[in-house]
Protein backbone atom coordinates (compact mmCIF):
# COMPACT_ATOMS: atom_id res chain seq x y z
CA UNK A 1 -7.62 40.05 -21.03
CA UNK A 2 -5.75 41.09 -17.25
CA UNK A 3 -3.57 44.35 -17.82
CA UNK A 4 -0.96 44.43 -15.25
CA UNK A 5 0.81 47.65 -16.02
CA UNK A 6 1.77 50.37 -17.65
CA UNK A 7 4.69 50.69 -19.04
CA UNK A 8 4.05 52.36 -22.77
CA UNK A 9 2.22 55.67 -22.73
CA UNK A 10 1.23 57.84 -26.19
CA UNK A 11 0.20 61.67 -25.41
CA UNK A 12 -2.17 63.35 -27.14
CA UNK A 13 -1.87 66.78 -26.62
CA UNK A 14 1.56 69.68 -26.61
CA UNK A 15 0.02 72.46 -24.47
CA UNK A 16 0.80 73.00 -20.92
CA UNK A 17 -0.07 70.34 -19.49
CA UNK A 18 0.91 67.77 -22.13
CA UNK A 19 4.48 69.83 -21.68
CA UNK A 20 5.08 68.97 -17.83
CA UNK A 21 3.49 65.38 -17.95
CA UNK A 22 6.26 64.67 -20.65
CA UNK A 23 8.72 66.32 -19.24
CA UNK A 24 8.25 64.26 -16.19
CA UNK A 25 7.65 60.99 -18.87
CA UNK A 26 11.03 61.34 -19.85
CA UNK A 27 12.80 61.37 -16.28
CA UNK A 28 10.54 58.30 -15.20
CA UNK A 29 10.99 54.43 -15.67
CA UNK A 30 8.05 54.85 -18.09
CA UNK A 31 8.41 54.70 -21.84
CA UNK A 32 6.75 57.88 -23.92
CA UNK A 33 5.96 56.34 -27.17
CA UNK A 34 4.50 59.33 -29.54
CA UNK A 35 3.61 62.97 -28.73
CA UNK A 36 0.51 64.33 -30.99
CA UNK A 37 -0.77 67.61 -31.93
CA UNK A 38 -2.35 69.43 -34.43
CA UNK A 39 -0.17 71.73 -35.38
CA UNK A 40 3.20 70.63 -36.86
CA UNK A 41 5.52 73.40 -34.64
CA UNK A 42 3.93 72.43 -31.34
CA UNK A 43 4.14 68.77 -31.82
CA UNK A 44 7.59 69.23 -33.04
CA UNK A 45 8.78 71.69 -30.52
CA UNK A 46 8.24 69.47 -27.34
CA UNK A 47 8.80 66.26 -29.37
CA UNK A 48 12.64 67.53 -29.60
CA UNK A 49 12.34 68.57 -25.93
CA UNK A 50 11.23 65.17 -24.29
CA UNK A 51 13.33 63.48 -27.53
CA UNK A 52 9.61 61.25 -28.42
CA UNK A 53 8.47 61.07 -31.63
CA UNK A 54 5.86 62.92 -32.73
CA UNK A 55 2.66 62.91 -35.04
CA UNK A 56 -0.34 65.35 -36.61
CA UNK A 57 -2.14 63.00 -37.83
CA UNK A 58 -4.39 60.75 -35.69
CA UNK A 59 -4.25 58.16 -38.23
CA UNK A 60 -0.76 57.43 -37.49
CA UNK A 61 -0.75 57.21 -33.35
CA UNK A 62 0.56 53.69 -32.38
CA UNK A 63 -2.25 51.53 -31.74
CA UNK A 64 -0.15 49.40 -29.19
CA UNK A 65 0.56 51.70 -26.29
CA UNK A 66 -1.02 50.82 -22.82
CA UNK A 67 -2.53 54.19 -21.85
CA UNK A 68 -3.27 57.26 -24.19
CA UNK A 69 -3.40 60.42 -22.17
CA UNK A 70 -5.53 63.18 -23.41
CA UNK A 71 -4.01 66.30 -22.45
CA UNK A 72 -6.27 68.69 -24.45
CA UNK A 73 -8.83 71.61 -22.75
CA UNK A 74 -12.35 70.46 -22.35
CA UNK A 75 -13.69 72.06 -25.53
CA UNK A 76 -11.33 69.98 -27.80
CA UNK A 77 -12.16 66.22 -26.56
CA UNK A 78 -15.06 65.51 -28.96
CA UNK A 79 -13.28 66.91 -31.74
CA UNK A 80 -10.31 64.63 -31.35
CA UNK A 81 -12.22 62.28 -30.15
CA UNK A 82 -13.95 61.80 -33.28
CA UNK A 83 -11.41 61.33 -35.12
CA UNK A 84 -9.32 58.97 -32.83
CA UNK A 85 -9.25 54.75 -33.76
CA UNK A 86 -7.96 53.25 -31.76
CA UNK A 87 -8.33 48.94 -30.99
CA UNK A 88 -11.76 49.29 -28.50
CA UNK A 89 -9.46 47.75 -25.66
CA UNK A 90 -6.79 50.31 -25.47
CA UNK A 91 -6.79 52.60 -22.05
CA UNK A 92 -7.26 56.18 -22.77
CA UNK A 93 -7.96 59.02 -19.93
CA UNK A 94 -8.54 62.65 -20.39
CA UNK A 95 -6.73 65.26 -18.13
CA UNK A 96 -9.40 67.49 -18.35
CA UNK A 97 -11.10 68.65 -15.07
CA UNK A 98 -14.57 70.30 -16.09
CA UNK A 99 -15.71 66.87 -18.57
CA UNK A 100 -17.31 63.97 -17.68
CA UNK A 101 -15.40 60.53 -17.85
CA UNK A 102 -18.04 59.02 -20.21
CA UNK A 103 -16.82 61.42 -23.01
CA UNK A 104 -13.97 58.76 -23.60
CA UNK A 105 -16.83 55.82 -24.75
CA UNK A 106 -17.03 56.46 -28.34
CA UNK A 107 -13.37 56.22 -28.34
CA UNK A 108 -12.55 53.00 -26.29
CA UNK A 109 -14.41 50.15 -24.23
CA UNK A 110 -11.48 51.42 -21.23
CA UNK A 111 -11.31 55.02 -20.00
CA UNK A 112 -10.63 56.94 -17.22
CA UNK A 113 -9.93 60.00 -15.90
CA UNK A 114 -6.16 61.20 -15.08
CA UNK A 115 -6.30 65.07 -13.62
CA UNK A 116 -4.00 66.81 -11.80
CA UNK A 117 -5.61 69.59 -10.15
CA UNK A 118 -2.56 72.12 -10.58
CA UNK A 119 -1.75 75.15 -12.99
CA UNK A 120 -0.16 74.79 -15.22
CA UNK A 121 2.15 77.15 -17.85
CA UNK A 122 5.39 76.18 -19.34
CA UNK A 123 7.68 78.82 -17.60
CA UNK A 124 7.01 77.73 -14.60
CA UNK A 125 8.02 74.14 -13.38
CA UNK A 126 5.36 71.85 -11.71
CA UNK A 127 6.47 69.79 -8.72
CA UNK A 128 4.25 66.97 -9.25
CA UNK A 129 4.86 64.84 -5.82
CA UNK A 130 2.66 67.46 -4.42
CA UNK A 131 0.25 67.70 -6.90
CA UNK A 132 -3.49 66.09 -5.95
CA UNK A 133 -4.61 63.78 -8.86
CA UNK A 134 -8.01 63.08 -9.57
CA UNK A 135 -8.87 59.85 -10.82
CA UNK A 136 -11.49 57.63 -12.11
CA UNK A 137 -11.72 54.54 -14.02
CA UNK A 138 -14.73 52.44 -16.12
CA UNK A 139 -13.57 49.14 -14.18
CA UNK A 140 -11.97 48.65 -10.98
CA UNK A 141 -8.99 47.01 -13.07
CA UNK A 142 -8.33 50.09 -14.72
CA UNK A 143 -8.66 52.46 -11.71
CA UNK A 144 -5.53 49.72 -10.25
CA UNK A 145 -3.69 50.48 -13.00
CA UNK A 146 -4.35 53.93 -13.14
CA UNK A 147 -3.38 54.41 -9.44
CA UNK A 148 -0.26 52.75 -9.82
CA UNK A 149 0.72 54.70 -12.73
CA UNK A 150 -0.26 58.15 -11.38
CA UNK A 151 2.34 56.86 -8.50
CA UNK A 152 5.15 57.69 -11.08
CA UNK A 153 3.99 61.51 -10.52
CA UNK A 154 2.38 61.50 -7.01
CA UNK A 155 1.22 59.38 -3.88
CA UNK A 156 -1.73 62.54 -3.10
CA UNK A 157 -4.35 60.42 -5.00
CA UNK A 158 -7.92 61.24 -5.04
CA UNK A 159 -9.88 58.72 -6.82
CA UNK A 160 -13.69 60.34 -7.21
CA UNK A 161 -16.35 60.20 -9.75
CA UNK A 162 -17.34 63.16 -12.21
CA UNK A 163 -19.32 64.82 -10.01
CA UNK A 164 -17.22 65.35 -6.93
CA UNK A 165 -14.46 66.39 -9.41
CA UNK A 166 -16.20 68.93 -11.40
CA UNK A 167 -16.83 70.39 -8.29
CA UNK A 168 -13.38 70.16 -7.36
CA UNK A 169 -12.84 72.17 -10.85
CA UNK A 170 -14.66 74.55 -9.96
CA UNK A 171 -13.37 75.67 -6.47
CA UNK A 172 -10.27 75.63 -8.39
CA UNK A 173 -11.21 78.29 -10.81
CA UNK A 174 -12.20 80.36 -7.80
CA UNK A 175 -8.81 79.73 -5.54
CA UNK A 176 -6.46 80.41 -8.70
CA UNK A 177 -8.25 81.38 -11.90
CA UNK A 178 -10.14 84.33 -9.87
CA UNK A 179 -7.01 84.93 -7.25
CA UNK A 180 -4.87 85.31 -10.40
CA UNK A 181 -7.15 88.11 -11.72
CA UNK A 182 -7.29 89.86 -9.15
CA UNK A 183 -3.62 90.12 -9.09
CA UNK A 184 -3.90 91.66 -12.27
CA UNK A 185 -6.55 93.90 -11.18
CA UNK A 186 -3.70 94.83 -7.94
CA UNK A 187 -0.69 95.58 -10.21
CA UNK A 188 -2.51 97.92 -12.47
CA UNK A 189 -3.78 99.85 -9.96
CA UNK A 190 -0.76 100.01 -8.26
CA UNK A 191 0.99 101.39 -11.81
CA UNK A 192 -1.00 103.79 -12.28
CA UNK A 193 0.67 105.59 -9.57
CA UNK A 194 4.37 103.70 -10.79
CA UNK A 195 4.16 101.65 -7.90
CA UNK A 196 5.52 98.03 -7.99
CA UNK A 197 3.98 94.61 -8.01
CA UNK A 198 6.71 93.54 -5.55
CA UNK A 199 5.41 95.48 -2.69
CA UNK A 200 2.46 93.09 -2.55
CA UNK A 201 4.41 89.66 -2.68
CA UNK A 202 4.88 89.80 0.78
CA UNK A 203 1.60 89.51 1.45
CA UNK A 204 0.32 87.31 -0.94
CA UNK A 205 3.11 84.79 0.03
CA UNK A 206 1.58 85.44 4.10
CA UNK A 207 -1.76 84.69 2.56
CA UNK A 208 -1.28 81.44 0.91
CA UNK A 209 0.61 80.23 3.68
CA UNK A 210 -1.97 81.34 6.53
CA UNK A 211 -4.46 79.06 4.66
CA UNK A 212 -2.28 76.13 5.03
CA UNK A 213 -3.10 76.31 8.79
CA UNK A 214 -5.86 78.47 9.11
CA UNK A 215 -9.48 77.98 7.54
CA UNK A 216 -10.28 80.79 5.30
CA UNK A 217 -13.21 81.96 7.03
CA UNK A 218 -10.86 82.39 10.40
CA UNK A 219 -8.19 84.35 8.29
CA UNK A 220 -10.02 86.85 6.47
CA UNK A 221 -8.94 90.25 7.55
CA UNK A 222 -9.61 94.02 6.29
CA UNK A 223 -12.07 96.86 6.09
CA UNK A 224 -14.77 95.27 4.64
CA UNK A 225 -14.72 92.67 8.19
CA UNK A 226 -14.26 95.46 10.03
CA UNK A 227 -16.96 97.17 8.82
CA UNK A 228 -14.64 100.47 8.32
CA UNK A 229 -16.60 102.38 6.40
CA UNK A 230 -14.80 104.99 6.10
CA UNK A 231 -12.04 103.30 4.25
CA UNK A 232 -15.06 101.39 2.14
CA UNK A 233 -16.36 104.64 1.00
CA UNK A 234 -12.77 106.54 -0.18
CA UNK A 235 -11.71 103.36 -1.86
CA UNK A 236 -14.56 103.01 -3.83
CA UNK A 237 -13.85 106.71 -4.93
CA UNK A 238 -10.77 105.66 -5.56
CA UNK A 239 -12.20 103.34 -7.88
CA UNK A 240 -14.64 104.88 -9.36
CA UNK A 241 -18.00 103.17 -8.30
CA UNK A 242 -19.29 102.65 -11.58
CA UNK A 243 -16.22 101.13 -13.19
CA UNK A 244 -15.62 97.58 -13.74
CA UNK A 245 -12.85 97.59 -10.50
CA UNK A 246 -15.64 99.95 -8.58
CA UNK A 247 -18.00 97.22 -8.92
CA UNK A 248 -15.45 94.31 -8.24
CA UNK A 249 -14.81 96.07 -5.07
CA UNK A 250 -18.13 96.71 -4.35
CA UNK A 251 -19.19 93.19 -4.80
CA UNK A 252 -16.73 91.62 -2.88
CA UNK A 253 -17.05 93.62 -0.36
CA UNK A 254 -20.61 92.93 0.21
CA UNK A 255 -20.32 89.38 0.25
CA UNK A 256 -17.72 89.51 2.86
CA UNK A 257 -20.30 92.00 4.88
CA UNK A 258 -22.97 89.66 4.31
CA UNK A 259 -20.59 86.39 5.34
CA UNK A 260 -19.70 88.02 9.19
CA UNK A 261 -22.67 89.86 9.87
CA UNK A 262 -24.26 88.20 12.92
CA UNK A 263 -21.82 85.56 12.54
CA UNK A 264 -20.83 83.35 15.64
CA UNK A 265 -17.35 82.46 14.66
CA UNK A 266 -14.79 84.87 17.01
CA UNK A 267 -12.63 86.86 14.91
CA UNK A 268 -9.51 88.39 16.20
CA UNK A 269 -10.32 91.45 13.01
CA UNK A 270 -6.45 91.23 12.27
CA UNK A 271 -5.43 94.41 10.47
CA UNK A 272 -4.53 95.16 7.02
């Protein structure tokens, strides 16, 4: 049988990303079928919002749709999975950046992969023509439709196979997972002396933008570059060397010794 679009999509999942891919569903040309979840409140909640209906059972998900989209975290695919039966030649792809695409087998003789390598939380809107989406496909076919579809969203397609995109994951977690905590780690040392988070925004807007034109390596800046060890020594007293920030200092600060010692690339040492 020759599939030649998409036009009816089901999502399985309400969380965060489930929440913006509908959201977006519901402005498209596309038609969002059913929403499912486990829980009654969450399937309800954005089934109101996107005005789909909505299931918790995966008995009752319409077998008829042309792509099921698994918007679930990594740890919840088998379970679902196991439970989901679907007609073997229905499309299904998981959003899910850190499992492999041959997860989806047991479930359906078509899968794919359908990730868009973004954070995501519900208060904050996702601009998805920007967003990079990972795909992958069990049959070049599939991987058409699947690029046409993600073409709804975005045209800054990626298509890549498991391991190029769990490694993709993964330098994610560093540049925002990571980043993100050591935000945290920022603001409560700057309240313990009542000190707000807004004095660093500044410079963590400079930051992300300097990367957009600069490679990392060629923007780093700071004590730890400049091998100021003066400044190294009081703000690890500070710290505290022995407590968990201590060490976090202490760590990073080595690799970033370690990284420009007797290194060729010329460094302008920019201050901060």
């Amino acid at each position: 049988m020759k599939y030649t679009q998409i036009s009816h999509v089901v999502l399985i999942g309400a969380g965060n990303i489930a929440t913006h891919l509908a959201s977006h569903l519901m402005n498209s040309k596309l038609k969002l079928d059913q929403i499912w979840s486990r829980t009654e409140s969450s399937a309800r909640t954005l089934g109101e919002k996107v005005q789909t209906p909505f299931t918790t059972s995966l008995d009752s998900i319409h077998p008829d749709a042309d792509l099921y989209i698994l918007a679930l975290p990594d740890h919840a695919l088998p379970q679902i999975l196991a439970g989901l039966h679907l007609p073997r030649d229905r499309f299904i792809v998981h959003t899910a950046g850190g499992s492999p695409m041959g997860i989806l087998s047991t479930a359906s003789g078509r899968y794919g992969v359908f990730y868009p390598l973004q954070t995501c939380t519900r208060v904050h809107p996702v601009h998805f023509p920007s967003v990079p989406f990972c795909l992958e496909a069990n049959s070049p076919g599939d991987l058409d439709l699947l690029k046409d579809f993600t073409r709804h969203f975005s045209d800054n397609i990626y298509v890549m196979d498991t391991e190029k995109r769990m490694t993709a994951h993964l330098a994610a977690v560093f540049v925002n997972n990571f980043t993100n905590y050591l935000y945290q780690v920022s603001e409560e040392i700057l309240q313990k002396e009542n000190l707000p988070f807004d004095l660093l925004k500044p410079l963590i807007r400079e930051t992300a933008m300097k990367v957009q034109h600069v490679p990392p390596r060629l923007a780093q800046t700071g004590p730890a570059i400049r091998k100021d060890y003066a400044v190294l020594t009081e703000h690890l007293e500070r710290l505290g060397q022995e407590t968990t920030y201590g060490k976090l200092y202490s760590f990073l600060t080595q690799c970033i010794l370690e990284t420009y010692t007797n290194n060729s690339l010329q460094h302008d040492h920019a201050e901060l």
